[in-house]
Protein backbone atom coordinates (compact mmCIF):
# COMPACT_ATOMS: atom_id res chain seq x y z
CA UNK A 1 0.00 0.00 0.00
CA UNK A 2 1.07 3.25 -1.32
CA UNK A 3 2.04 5.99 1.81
CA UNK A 4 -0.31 9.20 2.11
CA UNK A 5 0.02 12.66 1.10
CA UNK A 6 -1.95 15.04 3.01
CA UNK A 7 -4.21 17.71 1.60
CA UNK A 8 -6.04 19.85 3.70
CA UNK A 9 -8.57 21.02 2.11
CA UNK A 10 -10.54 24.41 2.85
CA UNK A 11 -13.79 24.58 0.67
CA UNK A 12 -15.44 27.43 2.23
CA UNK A 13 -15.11 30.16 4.99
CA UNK A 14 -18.89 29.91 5.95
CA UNK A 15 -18.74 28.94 9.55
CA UNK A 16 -21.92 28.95 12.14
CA UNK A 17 -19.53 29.69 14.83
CA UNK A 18 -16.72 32.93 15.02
CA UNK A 19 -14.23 30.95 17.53
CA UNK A 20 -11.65 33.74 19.12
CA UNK A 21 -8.94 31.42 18.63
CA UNK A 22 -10.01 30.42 14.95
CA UNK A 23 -7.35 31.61 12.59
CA UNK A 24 -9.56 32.77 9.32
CA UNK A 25 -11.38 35.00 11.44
CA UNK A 26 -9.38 35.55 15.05
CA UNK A 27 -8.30 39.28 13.48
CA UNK A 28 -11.19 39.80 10.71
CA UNK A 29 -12.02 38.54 7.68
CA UNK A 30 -12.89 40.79 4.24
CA UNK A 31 -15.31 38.25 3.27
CA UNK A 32 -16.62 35.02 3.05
CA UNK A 33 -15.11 32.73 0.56
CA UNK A 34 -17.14 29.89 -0.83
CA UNK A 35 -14.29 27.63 -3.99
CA UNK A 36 -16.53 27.91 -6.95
CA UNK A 37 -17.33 24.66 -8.13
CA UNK A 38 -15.16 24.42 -11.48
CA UNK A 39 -11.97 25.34 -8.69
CA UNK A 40 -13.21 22.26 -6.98
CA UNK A 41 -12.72 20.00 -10.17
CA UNK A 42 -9.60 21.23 -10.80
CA UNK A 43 -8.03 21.14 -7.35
CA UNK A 44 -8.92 17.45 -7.29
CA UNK A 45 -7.46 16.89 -10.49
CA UNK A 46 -4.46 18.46 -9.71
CA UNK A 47 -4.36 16.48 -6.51
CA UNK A 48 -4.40 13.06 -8.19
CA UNK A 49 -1.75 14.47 -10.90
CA UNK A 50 0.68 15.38 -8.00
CA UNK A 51 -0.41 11.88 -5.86
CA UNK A 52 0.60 9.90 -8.70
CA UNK A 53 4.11 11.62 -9.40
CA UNK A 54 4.84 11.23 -6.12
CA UNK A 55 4.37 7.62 -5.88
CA UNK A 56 1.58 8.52 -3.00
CA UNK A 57 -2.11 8.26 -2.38
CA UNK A 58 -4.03 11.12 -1.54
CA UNK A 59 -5.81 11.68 1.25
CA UNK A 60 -8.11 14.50 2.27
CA UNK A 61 -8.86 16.53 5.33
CA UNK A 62 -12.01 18.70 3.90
CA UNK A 63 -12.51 21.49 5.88
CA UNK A 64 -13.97 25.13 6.41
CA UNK A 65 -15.20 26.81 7.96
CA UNK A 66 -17.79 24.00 8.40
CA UNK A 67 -17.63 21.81 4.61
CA UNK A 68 -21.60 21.03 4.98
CA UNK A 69 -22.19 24.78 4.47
CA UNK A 70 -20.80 24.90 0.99
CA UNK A 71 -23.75 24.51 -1.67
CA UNK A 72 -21.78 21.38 -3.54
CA UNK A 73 -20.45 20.02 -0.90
CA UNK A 74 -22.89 16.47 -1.60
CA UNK A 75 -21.57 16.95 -4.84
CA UNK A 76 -17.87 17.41 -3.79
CA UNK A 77 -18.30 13.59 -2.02
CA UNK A 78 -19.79 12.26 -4.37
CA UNK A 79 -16.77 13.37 -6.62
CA UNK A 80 -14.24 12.25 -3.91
CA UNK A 81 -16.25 8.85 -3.60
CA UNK A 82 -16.51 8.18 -7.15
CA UNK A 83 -11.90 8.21 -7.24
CA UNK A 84 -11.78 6.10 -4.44
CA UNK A 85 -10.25 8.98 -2.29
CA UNK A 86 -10.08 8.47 1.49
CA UNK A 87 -11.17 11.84 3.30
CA UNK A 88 -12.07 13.04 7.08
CA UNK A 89 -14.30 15.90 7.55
CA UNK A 90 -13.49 18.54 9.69
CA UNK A 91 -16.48 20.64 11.37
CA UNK A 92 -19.13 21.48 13.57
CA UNK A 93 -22.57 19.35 15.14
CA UNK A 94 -24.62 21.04 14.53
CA UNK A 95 -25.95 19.89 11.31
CA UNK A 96 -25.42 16.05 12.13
CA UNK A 97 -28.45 14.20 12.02
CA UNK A 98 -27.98 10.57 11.81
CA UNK A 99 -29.25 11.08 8.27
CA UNK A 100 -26.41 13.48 7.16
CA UNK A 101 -23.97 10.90 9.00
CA UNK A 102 -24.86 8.14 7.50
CA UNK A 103 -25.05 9.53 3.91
CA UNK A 104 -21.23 11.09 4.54
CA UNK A 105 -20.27 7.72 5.51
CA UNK A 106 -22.03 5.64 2.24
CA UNK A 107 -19.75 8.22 0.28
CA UNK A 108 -16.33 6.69 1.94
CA UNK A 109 -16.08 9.36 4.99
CA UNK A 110 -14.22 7.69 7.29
CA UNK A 111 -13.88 9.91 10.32
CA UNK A 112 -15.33 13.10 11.18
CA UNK A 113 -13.66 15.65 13.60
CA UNK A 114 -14.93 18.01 16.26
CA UNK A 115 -13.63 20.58 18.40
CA UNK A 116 -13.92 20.53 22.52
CA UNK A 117 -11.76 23.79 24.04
CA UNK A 118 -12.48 22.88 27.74
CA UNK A 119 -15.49 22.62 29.48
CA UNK A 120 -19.02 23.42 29.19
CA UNK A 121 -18.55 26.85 30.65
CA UNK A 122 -15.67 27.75 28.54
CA UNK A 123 -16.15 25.78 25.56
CA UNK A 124 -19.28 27.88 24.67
CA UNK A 125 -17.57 31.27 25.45
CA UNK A 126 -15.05 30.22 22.86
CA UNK A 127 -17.08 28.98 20.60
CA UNK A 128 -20.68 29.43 20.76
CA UNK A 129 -24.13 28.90 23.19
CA UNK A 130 -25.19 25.27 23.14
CA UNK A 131 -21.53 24.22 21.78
CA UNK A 132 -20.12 21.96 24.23
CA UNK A 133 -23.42 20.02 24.30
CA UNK A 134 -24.48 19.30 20.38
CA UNK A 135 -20.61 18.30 20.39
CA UNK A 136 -20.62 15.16 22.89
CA UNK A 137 -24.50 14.60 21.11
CA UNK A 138 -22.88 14.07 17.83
CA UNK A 139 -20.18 11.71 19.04
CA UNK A 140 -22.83 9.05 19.43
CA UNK A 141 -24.07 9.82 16.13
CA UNK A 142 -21.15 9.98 14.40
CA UNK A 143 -20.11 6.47 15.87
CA UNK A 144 -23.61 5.05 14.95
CA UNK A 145 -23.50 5.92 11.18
CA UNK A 146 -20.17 3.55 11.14
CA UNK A 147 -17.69 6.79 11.15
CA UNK A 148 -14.74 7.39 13.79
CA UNK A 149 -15.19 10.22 16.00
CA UNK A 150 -11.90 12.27 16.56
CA UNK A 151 -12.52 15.29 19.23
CA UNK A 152 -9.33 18.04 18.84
CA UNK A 153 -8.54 20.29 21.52
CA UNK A 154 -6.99 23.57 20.90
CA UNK A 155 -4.62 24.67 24.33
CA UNK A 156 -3.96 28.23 25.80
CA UNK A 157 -4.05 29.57 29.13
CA UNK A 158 -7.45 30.21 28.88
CA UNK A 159 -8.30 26.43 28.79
CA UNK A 160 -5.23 24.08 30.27
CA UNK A 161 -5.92 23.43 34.05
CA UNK A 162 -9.84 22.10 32.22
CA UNK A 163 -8.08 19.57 29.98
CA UNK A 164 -7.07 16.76 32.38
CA UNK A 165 -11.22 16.63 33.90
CA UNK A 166 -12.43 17.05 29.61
CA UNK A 167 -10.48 13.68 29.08
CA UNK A 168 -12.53 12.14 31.19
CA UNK A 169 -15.63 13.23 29.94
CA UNK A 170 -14.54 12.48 26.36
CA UNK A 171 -13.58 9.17 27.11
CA UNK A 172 -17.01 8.46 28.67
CA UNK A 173 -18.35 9.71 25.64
CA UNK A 174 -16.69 7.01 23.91
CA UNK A 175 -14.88 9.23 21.20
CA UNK A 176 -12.63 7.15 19.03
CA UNK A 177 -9.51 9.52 19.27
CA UNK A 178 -8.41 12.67 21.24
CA UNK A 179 -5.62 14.74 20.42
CA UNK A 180 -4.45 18.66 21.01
CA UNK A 181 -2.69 21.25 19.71
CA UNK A 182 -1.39 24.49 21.31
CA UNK A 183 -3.04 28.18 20.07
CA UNK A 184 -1.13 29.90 17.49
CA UNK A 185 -0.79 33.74 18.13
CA UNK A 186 -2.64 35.59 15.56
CA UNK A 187 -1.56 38.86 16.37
CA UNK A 188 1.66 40.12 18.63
CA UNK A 189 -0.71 41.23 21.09
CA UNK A 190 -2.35 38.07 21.89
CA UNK A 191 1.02 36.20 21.61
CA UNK A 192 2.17 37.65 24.74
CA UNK A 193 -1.47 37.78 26.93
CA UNK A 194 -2.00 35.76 30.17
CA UNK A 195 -5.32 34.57 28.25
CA UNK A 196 -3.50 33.00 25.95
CA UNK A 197 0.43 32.45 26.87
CA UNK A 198 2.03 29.05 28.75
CA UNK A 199 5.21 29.15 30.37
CA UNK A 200 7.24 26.34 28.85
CA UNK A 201 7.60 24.67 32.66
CA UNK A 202 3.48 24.98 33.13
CA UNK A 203 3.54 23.00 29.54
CA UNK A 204 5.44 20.41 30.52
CA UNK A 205 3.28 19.89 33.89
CA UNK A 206 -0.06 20.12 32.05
CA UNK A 207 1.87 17.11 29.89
CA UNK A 208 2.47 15.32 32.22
CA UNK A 209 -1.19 15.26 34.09
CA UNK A 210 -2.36 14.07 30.87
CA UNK A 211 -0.20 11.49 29.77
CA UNK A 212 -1.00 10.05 33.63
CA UNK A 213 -4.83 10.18 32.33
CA UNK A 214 -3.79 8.41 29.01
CA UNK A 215 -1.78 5.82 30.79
CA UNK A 216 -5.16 5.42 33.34
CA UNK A 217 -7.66 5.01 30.10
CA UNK A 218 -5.58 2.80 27.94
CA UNK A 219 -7.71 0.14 27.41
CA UNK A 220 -10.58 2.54 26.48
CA UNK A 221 -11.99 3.08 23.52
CA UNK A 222 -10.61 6.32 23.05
CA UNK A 223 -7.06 6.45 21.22
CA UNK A 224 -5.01 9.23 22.03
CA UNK A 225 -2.79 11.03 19.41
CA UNK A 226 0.23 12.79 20.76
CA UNK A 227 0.06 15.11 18.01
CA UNK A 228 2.34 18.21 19.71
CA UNK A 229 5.63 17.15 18.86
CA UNK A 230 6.97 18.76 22.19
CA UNK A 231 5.32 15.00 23.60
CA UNK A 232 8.80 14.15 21.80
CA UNK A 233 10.88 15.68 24.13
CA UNK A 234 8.62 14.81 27.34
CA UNK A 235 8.73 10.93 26.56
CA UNK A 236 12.70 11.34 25.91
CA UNK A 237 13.28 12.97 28.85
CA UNK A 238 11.29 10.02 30.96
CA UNK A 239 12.76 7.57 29.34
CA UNK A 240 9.66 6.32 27.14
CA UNK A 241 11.24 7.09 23.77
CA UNK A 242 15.07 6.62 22.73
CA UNK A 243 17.06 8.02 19.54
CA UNK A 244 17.16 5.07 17.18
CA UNK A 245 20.38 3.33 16.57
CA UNK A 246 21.83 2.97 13.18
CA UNK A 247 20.32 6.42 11.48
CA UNK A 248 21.28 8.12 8.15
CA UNK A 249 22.85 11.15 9.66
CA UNK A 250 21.05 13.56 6.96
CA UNK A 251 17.32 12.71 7.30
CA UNK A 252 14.55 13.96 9.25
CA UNK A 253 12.23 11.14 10.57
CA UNK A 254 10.08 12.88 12.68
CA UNK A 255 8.35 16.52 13.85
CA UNK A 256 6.66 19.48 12.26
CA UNK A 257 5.40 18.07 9.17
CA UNK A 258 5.49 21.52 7.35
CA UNK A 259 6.96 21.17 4.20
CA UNK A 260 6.59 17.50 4.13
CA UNK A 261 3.92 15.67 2.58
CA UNK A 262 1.37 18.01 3.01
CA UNK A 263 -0.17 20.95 1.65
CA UNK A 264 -3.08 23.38 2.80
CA UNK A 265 -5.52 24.67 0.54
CA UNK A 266 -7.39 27.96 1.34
CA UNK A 267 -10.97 27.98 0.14
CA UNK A 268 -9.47 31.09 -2.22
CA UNK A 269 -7.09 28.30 -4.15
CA UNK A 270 -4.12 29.41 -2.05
CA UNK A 271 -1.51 26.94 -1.29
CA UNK A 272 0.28 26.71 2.13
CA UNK A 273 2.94 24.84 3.47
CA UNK A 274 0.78 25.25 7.12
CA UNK A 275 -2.29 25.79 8.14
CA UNK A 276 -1.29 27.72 10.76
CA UNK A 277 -0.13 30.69 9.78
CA UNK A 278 0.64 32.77 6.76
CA UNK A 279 3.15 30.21 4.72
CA UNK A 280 1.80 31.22 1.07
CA UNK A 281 3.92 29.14 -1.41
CA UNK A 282 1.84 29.01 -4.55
CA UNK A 283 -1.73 28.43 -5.92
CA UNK A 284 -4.15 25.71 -7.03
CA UNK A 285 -3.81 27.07 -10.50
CA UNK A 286 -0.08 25.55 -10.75
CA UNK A 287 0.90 22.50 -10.90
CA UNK A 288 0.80 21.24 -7.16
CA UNK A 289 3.86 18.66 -7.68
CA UNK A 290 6.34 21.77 -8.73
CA UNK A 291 4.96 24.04 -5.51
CA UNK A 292 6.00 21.05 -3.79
CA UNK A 293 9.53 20.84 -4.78
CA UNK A 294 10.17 25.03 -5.45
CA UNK A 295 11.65 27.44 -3.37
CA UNK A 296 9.31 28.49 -1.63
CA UNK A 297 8.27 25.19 -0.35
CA UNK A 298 12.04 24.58 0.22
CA UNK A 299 11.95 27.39 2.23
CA UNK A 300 10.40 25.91 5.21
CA UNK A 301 12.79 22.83 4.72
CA UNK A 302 16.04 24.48 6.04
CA UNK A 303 16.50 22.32 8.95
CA UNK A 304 19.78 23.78 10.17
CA UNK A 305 18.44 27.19 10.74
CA UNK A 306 16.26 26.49 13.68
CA UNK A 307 17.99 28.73 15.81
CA UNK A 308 17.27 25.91 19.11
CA UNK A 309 16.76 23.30 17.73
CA UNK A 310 19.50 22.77 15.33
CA UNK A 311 21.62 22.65 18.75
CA UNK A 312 19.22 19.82 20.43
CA UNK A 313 19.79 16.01 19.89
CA UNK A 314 15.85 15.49 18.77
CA UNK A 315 15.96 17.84 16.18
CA UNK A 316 15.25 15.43 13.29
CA UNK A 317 12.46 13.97 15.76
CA UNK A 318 10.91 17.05 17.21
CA UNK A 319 11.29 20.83 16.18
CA UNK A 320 8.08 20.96 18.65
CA UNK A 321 5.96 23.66 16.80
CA UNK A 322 7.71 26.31 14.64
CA UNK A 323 3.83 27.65 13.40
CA UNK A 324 3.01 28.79 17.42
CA UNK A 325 6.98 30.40 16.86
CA UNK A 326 5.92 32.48 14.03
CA UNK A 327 3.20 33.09 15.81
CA UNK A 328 5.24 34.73 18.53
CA UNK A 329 8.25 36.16 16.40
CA UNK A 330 7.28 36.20 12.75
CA UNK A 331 10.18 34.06 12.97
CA UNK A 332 9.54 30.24 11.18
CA UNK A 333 13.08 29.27 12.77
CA UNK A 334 12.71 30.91 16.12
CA UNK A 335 12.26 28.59 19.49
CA UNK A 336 9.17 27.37 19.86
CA UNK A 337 7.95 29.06 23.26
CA UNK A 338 6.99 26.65 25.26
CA UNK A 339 9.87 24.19 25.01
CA UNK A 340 11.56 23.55 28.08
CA UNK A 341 14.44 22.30 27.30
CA UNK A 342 17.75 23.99 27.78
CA UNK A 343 20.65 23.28 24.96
């Protein structure tokens, strides 16, 4: 079986909720952006062209916004379905009947993902009224129309000490898979607030409280992703993860995946080498295989410049997340500001 390349995929902008860590709308948006539906044909056809000269199969992450909310988007699956194309859906509940689920999973949807920033209480001031709620609804119904149900949390100050007690309630929801990420700055001013900002010692604790609440729910049916690579550097540190023997010297095996094998797409044809901040390196209307390998790209690929990490054993393992450094610095190569670790 052929390896993936990832394709995020951003359809439309329409959104039912205006999340103040979201960032398409965190410091305003000119308009809403809805890919016309010709763009949509294209953009998969470029897709397969760049799958297939890369020796990979494709697989999409379709996205918003909320996907439902664009006016093809039955169409767009049925499209997807028809190449045998693996997706996820990324969105909201709120429009998840067990009708809607179990038509997305006839056309090949294989997991849908939802958002949980804390609890009830803070959840819905992040989000929306009635958030937190129509989110652990929809788990059940996600699960019952034959999908996977992946909850992602997004971390700040705002929301950390909540996490540890939200496991629990997730797992007793029965979600399939939980995983986190840390905020990404959209602005220098929030970069730097107590809302938002960790210390890089607070990280580390909150890490460890919830790797003690993995290790107590491992024979659940929830699956936990340790999708910050800074869990990297934790597990090395307690002994849970050693450096390989035997490794070529000049690859990267591990970390930030920016740059490799995956691209973003905005729902205005943009191509990114993140999602999480400003990386522009081309558009949908060029060839996706030579964005891939141009300068641009290879811009983000310059391993040695990471002005900490270049000095740190794990740094073909770990970079932890340069997206939250940019964030911080404008700075891709900067250190990422909650690592702990002293080199």
């Amino acid at each position: 079986m052929k390896e993936y390349f990832a394709f995020q995929w951003h359809i439309t902008d329409e959104c039912d909720q205006r999340c103040k860590h979201c960032y398409i709308f965190a410091e305003g948006h000119p308009a809403l952006i809805e890919t016309p539906w010709p763009q949509l044909v294209r953009t998969l056809d470029n897709i397969e062209r760049m799958a297939e000269r890369m020796n990979r199969a494709p697989y999409l992450y379709i996205t918003g916004g909320d996907p439902i909310l664009h006016r093809r988007f039955w169409d767009l699956l049925e499209m997807v379905h028809s190449r045998g194309i693996p997706f996820t859906l990324m969105g909201n509940p709120f429009h998840l009947t067990s009708e809607v689920c179990r038509r997305m999973h006839a056309l090949g949807c294989r997991k849908y993902q939802l958002s949980l920033d804390g609890l009830r209480e803070t959840h819905d001031r992040f989000r929306k009224p009635g958030s937190f709620d129509a989110t652990l609804a929809a788990i059940k119904t996600i699960r019952e129309a034959g999908m996977h149900c992946a909850i992602m949390s997004t971390i700040s100050a705002a929301n950390i000490d909540e996490i540890p007690d939200l496991i629990d309630i997730i797992v007793a929801n029965k979600a399939d898979i939980f995983a986190f990420g840390r905020y990404c700055p959209t602005s220098e001013d929030k970069a730097h607030k107590e809302t938002w900002h960790v210390e890089p010692l607070r990280y580390r604790e909150f890490l460890d409280k919830c790797w003690h609440k993995f290790e107590l729910y491992k024979d659940s049916e929830t699956t936990f992703n340790l999708k910050d690579h800074l869990w990297t550097l934790y597990l090395y540190e307690r002994g849970l993860w050693t450096i390989p023997d035997n490794l070529d010297p000049d690859t990267i095996y591990d970390g930030c995946n920016c740059g490799n094998c995956h691209f973003t797409i905005s729902a205005d044809g943009r191509l990114m080498a993140c999602r999480r901040f400003e990386s522009y390196v081309g558009s949908v209307a060029e060839e996706m295989y030579d964005v891939y390998h141009g300068d641009k790209m290879n811009a983000y690929r310059e391993h040695e410049r990471f002005e900490k990490c270049a000095k740190c054993e794990l740094l073909r393992f770990c970079r932890g997340c340069p997206a939250v450094a940019f964030g911080y610095t404008h700075n891709f190569y900067a250190p990422d500001p909650q690592c702990w670790k002293e080199v």
